[in-house]
Protein backbone atom coordinates (compact mmCIF):
# COMPACT_ATOMS: atom_id res chain seq x y z
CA UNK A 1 0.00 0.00 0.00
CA UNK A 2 1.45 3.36 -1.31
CA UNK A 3 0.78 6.30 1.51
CA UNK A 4 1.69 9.99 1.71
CA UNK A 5 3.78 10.57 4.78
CA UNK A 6 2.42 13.83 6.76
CA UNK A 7 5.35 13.73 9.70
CA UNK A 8 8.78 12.22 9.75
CA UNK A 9 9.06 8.60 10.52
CA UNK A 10 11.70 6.96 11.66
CA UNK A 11 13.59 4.28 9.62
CA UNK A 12 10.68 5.35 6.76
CA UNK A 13 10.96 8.22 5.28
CA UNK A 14 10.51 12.07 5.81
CA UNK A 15 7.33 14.26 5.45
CA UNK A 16 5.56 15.01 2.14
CA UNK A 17 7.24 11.57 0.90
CA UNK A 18 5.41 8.87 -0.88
CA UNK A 19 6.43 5.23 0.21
CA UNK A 20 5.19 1.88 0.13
CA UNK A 21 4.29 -0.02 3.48
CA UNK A 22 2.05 -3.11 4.04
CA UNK A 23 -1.41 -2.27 4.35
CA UNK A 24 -1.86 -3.60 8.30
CA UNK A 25 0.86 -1.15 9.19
CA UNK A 26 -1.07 1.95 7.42
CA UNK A 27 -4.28 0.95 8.33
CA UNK A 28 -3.42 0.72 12.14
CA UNK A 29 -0.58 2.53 12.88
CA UNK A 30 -0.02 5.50 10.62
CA UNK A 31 -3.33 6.44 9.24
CA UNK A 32 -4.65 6.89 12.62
CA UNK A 33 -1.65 8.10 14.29
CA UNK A 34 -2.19 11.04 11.55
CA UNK A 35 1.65 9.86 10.05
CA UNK A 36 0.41 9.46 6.69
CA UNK A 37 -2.67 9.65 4.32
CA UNK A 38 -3.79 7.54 1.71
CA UNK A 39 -1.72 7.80 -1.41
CA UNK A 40 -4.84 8.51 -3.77
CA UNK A 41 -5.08 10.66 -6.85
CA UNK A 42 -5.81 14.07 -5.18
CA UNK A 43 -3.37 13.68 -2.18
CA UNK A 44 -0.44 12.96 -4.96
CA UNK A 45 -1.37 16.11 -6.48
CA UNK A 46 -1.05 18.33 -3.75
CA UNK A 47 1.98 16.26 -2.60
CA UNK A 48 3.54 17.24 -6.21
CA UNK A 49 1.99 21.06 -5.30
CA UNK A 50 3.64 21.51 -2.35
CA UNK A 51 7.26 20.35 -3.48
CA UNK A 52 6.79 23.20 -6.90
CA UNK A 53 6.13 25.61 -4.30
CA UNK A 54 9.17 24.12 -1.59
CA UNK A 55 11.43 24.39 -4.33
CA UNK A 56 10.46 27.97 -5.22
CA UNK A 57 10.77 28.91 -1.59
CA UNK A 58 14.26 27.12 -1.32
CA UNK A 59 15.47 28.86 -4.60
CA UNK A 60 14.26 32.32 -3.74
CA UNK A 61 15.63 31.77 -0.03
CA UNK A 62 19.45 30.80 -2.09
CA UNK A 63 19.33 33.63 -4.17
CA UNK A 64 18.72 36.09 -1.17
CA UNK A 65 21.67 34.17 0.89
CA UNK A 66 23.83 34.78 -2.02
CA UNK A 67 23.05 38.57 -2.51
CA UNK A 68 23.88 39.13 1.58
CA UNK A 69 26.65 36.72 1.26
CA UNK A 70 27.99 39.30 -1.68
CA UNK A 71 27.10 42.22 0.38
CA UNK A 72 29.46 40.52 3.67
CA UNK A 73 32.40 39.50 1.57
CA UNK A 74 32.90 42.65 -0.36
CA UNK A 75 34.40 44.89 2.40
CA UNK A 76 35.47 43.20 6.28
CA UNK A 77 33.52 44.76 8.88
CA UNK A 78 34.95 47.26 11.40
CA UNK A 79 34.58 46.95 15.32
CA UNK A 80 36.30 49.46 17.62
CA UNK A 81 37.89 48.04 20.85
CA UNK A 82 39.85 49.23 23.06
CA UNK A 83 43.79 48.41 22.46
CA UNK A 84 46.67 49.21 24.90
CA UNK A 85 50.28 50.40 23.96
CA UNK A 86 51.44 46.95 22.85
CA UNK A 87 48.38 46.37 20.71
CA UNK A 88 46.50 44.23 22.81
CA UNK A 89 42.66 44.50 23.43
CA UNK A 90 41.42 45.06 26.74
CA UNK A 91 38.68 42.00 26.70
CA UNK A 92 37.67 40.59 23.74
CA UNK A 93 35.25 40.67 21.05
CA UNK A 94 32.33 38.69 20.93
CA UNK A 95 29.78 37.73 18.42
CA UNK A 96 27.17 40.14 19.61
CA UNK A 97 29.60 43.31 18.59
CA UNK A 98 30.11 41.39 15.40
CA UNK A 99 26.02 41.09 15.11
CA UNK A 100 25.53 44.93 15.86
CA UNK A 101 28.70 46.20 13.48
CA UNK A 102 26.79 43.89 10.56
CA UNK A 103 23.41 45.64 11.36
CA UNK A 104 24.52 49.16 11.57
CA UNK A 105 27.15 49.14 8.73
CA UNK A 106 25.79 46.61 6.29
CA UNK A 107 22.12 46.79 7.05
CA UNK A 108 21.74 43.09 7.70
CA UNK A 109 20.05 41.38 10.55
CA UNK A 110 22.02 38.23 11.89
CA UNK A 111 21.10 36.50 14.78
CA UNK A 112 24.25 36.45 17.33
CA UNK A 113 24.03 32.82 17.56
CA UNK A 114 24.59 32.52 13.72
CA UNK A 115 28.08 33.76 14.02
CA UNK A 116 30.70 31.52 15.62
CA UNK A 117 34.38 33.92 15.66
CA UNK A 118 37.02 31.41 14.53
CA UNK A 119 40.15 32.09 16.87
CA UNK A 120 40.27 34.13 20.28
CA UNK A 121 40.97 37.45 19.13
CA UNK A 122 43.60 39.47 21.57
CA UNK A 123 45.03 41.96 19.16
CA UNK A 124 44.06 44.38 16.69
CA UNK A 125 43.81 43.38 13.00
CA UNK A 126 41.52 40.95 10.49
CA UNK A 127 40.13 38.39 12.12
CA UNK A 128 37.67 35.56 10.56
CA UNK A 129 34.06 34.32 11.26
CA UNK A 130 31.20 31.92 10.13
CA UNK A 131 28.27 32.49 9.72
CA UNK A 132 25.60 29.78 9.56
CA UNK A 133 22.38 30.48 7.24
CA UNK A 134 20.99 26.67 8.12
CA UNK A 135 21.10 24.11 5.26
CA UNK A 136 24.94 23.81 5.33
CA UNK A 137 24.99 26.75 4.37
CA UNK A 138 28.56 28.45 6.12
CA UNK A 139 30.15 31.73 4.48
CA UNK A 140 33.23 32.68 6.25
CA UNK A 141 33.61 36.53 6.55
CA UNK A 142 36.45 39.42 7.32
CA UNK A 143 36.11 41.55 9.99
CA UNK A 144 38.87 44.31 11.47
CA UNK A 145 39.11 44.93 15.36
CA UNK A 146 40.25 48.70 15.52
CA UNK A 147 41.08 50.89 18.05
CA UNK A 148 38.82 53.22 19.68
């Protein structure tokens, strides 16, 4: 018996798949557990619906990543610190000053928990970060700890 999965099931499949189970299984485990529907006619349709518009969500959502990924890459960001004599900063910078410099001299909102700084940073200069969009999607950026 084909069915139309409507959650993700373990060691099955994921949701909005189509797979084929025996029919005691659908009838009286995932039917009523609300797991799947029936594989009929209409439900395939809207199955094949909702992937189109999936697919047009996942392609518009790439081509926005890109265009911020652009904007991030083209020039490193600039966060003031505090340095001593020697060229050391007094503390360190964190991911939150890195969020704030993005939003007030790129324009971008990133969520502080996006952006994981790659090496302790002690002294003034380029650094590198990531920062994760979700889908595997990781874009390492430039940023410059100056003093204040």
């Amino acid at each position: 018996m084909q069915v139309i999965l409507i959650k993700d099931v373990d060691n099955l499949g994921a949701a909005h798949e189509a797979v084929e189970v025996r029919p005691g299984y659908a009838r009286n485990f995932l039917i009523p557990q609300k797991y799947a529907i029936e594989a009929s006619n209409s439900n395939m349709k809207i199955m094949e619906e909702r992937h189109k518009q999936k697919s047009k969500k996942e392609n518009k959502l790439m081509a926005e990543i890109a265009s911020v990924t652009a904007v991030l890459k083209a020039s490193p960001v600039k966060i003031g610190a505090k340095v001593g004599t020697s060229g050391k900063i007094f503390g360190s910078v964190t991911s939150i000053q890195l969020a704030r410099a993005i939003r007030e001299q790129k324009g971008y909102e990133i969520d502080r928990r996006r952006i994981t700084i790659m090496d302790d940073i002690k002294e003034a200069g380029i650094h590198k970060a990531q920062v994760d969009f979700g889908k595997d999607n990781l874009v390492e950026i430039d940023f410059e700890v100056v003093a204040e």
